[in-house]
N, C-alpha and C. Protein backbone atom coordinates (compact mmCIF):
# COMPACT_ATOMS: atom_id res chain seq x y z
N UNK A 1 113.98 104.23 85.37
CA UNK A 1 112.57 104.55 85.11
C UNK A 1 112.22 105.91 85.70
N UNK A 2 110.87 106.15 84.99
CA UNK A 2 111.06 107.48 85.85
C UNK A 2 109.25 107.53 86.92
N UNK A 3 109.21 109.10 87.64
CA UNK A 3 108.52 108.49 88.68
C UNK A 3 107.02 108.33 87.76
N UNK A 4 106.10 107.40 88.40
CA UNK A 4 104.52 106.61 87.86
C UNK A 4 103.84 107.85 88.19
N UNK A 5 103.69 108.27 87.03
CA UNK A 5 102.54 109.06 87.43
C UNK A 5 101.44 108.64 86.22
N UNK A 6 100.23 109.44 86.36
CA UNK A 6 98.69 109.58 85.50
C UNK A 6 99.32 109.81 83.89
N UNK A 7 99.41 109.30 82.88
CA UNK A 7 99.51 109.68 82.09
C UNK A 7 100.59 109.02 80.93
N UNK A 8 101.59 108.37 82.06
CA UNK A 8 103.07 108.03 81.54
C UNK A 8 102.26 106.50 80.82
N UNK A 9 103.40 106.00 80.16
CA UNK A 9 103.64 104.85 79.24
C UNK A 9 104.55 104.29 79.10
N UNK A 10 104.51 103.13 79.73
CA UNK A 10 106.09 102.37 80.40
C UNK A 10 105.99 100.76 79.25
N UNK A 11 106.66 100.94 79.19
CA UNK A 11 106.67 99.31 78.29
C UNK A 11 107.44 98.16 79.45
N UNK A 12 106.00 96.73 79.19
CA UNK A 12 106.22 95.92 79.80
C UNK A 12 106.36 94.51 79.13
N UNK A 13 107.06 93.56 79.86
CA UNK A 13 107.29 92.28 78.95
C UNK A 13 106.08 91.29 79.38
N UNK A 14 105.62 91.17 78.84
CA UNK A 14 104.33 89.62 78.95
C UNK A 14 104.88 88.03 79.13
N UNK A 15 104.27 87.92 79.58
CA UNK A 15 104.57 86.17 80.01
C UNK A 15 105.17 85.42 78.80
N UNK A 16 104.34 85.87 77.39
CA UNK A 16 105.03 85.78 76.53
C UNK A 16 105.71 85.84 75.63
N UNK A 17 106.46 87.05 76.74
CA UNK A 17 108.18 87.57 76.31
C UNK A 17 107.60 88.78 74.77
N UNK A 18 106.82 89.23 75.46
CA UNK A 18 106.74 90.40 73.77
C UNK A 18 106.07 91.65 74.97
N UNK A 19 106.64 92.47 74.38
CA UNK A 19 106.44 93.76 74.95
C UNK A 19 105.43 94.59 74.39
N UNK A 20 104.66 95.21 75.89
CA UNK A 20 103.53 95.86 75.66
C UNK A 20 103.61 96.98 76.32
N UNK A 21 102.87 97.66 75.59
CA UNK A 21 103.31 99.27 76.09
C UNK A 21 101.58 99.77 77.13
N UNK A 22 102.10 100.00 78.24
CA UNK A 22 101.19 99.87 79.24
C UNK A 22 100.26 101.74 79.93
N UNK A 23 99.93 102.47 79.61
CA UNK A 23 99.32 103.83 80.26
C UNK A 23 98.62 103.55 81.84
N UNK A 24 99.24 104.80 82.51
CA UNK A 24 98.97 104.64 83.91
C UNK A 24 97.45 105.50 83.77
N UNK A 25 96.42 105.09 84.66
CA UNK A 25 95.10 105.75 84.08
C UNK A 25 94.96 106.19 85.91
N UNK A 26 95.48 105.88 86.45
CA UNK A 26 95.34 106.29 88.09
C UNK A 26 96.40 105.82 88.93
N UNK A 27 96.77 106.55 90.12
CA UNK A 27 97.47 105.81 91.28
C UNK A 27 96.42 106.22 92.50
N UNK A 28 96.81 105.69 93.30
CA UNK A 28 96.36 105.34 94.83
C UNK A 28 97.25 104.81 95.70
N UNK A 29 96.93 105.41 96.85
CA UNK A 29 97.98 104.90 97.82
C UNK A 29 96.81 104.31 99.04
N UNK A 30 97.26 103.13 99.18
CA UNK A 30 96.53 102.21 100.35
C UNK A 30 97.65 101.62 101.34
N UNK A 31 97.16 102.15 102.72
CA UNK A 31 97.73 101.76 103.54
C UNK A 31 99.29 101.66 103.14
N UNK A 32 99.95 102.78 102.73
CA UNK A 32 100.79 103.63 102.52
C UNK A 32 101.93 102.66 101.41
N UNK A 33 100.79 101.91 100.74
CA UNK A 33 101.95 101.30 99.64
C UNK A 33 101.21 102.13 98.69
N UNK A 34 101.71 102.35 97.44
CA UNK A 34 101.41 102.92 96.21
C UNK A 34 101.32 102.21 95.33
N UNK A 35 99.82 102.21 94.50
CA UNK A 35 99.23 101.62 93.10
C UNK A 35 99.22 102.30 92.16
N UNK A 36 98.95 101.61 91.20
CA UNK A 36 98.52 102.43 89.72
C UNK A 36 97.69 101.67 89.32
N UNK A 37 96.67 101.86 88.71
CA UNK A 37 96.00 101.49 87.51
C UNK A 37 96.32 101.36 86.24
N UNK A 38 96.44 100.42 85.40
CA UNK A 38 96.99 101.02 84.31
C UNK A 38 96.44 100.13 82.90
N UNK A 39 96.29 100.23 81.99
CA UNK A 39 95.42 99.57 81.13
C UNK A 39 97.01 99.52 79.80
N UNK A 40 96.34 99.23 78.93
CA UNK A 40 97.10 98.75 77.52
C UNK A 40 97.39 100.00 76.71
N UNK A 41 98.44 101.06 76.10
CA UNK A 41 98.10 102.39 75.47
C UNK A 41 97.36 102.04 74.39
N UNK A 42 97.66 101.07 73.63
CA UNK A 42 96.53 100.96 72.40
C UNK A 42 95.31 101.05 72.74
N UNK A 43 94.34 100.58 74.04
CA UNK A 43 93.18 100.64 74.00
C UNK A 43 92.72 101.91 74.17
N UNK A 44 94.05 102.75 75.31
CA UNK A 44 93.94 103.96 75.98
C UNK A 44 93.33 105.02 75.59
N UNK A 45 94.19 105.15 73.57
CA UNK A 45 94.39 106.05 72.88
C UNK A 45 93.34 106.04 71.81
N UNK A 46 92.27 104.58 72.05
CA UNK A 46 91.43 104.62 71.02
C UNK A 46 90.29 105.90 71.49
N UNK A 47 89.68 106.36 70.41
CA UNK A 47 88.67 107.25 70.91
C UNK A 47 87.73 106.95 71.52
N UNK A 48 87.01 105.62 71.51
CA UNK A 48 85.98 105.15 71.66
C UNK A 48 86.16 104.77 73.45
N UNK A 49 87.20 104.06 73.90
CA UNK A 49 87.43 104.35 75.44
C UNK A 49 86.14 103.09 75.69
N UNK A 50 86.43 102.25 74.73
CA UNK A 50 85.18 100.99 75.24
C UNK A 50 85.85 99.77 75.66
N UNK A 51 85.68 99.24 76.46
CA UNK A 51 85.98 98.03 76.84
C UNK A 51 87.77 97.90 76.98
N UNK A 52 88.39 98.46 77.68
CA UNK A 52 89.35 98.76 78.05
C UNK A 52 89.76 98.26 78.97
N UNK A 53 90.36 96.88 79.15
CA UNK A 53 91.20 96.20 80.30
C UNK A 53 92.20 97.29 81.15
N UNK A 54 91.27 97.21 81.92
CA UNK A 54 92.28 97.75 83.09
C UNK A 54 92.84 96.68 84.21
N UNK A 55 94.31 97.03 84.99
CA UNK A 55 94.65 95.99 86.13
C UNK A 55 95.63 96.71 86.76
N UNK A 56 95.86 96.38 87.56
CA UNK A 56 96.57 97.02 88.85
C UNK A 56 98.11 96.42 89.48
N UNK A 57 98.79 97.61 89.35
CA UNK A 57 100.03 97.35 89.94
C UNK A 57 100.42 98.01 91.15
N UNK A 58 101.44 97.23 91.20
CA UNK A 58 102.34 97.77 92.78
C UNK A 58 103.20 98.75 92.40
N UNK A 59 103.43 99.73 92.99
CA UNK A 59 104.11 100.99 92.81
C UNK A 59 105.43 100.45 93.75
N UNK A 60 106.72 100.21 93.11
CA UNK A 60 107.78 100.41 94.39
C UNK A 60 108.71 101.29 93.99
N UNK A 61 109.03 102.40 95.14
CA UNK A 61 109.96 103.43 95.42
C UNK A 61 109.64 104.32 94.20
N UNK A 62 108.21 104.44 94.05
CA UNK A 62 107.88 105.18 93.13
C UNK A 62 108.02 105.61 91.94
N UNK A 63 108.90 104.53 92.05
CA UNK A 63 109.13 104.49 89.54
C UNK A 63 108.95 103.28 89.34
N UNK A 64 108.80 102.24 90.11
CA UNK A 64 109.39 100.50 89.41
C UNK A 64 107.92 100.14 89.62
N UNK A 65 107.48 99.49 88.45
CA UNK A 65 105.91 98.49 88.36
C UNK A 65 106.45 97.03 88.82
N UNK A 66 105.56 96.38 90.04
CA UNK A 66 105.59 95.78 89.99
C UNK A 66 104.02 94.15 90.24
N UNK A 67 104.05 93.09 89.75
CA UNK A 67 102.44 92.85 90.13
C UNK A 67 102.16 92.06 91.62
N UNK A 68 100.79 92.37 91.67
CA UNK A 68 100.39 91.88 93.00
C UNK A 68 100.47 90.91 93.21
N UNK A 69 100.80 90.27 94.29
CA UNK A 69 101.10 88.58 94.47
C UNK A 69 99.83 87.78 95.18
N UNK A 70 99.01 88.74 95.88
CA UNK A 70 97.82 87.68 96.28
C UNK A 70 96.66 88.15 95.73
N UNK A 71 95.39 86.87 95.61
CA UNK A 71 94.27 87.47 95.09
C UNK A 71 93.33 88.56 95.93
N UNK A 72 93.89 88.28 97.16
CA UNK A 72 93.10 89.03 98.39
C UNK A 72 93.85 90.73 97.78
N UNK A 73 94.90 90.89 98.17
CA UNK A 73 95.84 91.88 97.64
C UNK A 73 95.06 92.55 96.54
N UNK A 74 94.72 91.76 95.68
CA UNK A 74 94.28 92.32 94.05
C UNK A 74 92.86 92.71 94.46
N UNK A 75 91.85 92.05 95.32
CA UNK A 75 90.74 92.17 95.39
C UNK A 75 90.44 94.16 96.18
N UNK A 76 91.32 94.05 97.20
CA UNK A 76 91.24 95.09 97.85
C UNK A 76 91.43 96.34 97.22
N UNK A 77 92.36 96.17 96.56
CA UNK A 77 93.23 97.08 95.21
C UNK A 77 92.00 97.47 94.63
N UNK A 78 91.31 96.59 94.03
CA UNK A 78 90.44 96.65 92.95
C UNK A 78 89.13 97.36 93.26
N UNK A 79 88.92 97.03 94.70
CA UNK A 79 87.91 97.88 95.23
C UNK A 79 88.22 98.67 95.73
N UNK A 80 89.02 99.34 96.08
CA UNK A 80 89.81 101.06 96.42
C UNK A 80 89.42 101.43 95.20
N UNK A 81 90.17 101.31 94.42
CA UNK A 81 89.92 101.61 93.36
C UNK A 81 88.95 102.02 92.38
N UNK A 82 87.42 101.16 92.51
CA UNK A 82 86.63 101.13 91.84
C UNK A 82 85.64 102.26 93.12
N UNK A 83 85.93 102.13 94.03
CA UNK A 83 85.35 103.30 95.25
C UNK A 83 85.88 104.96 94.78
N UNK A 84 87.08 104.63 94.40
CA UNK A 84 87.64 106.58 94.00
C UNK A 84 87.00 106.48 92.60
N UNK A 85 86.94 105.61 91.96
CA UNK A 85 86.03 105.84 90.71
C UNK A 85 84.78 106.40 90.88
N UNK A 86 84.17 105.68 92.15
CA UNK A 86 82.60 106.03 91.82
C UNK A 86 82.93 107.64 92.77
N UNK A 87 83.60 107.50 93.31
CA UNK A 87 82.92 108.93 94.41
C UNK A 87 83.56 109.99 93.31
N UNK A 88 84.28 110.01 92.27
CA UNK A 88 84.85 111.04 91.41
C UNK A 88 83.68 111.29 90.55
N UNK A 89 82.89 110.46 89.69
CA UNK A 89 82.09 110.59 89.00
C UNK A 89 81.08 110.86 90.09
N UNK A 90 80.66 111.06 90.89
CA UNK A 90 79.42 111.49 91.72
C UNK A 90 79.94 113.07 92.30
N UNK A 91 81.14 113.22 92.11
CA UNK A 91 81.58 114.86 92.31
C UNK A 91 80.85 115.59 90.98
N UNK A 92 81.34 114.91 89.83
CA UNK A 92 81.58 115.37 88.40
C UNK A 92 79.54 115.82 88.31
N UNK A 93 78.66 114.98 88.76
CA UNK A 93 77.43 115.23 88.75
C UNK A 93 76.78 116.34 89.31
């Protein structure tokens, strides 16, 4: 694999075994593990940019996706996350 960065498109297998092709829309590093954000490329690439499932992975050794194992884990993630969101768009203003 190669390294996760903003932009890339990694194809992943679903629970039920069919592969989906996944866009990294952010990383973050918390408490020195590394995330990504990353949503679906089909929704990514639509123009409209509406309603776009996003979810969060574990970054290991900086190329390999892997998912979070607790809900606490996911919760924290999710609010890092949604915190560099808002303070970016309050730069952009």
């Amino acid at each position: 694999m190669e390294k996760v960065e903003v932009g890339n498109i990694f194809v992943l297998t679903d629970e039920n075994g069919e592969d989906q092709e996944i866009e990294v829309l952010g990383t973050l590093t918390i408490d020195e593990v590394e995330y990504a954000a990353v949503g679906f490329a089909e929704e990514t690439q639509d123009e409209s940019k509406d309603d776009i499932d996003v979810f969060f992975l574990r970054v290991e050794d900086g190329e390999e996706l892997s998912v979070i194992e607790t809900d606490e884990e996911f919760d924290r993630i999710s609010a890092a996350f949604s915190e560099a969101q808002e303070a970016l768009e309050q730069e952009e203003e």
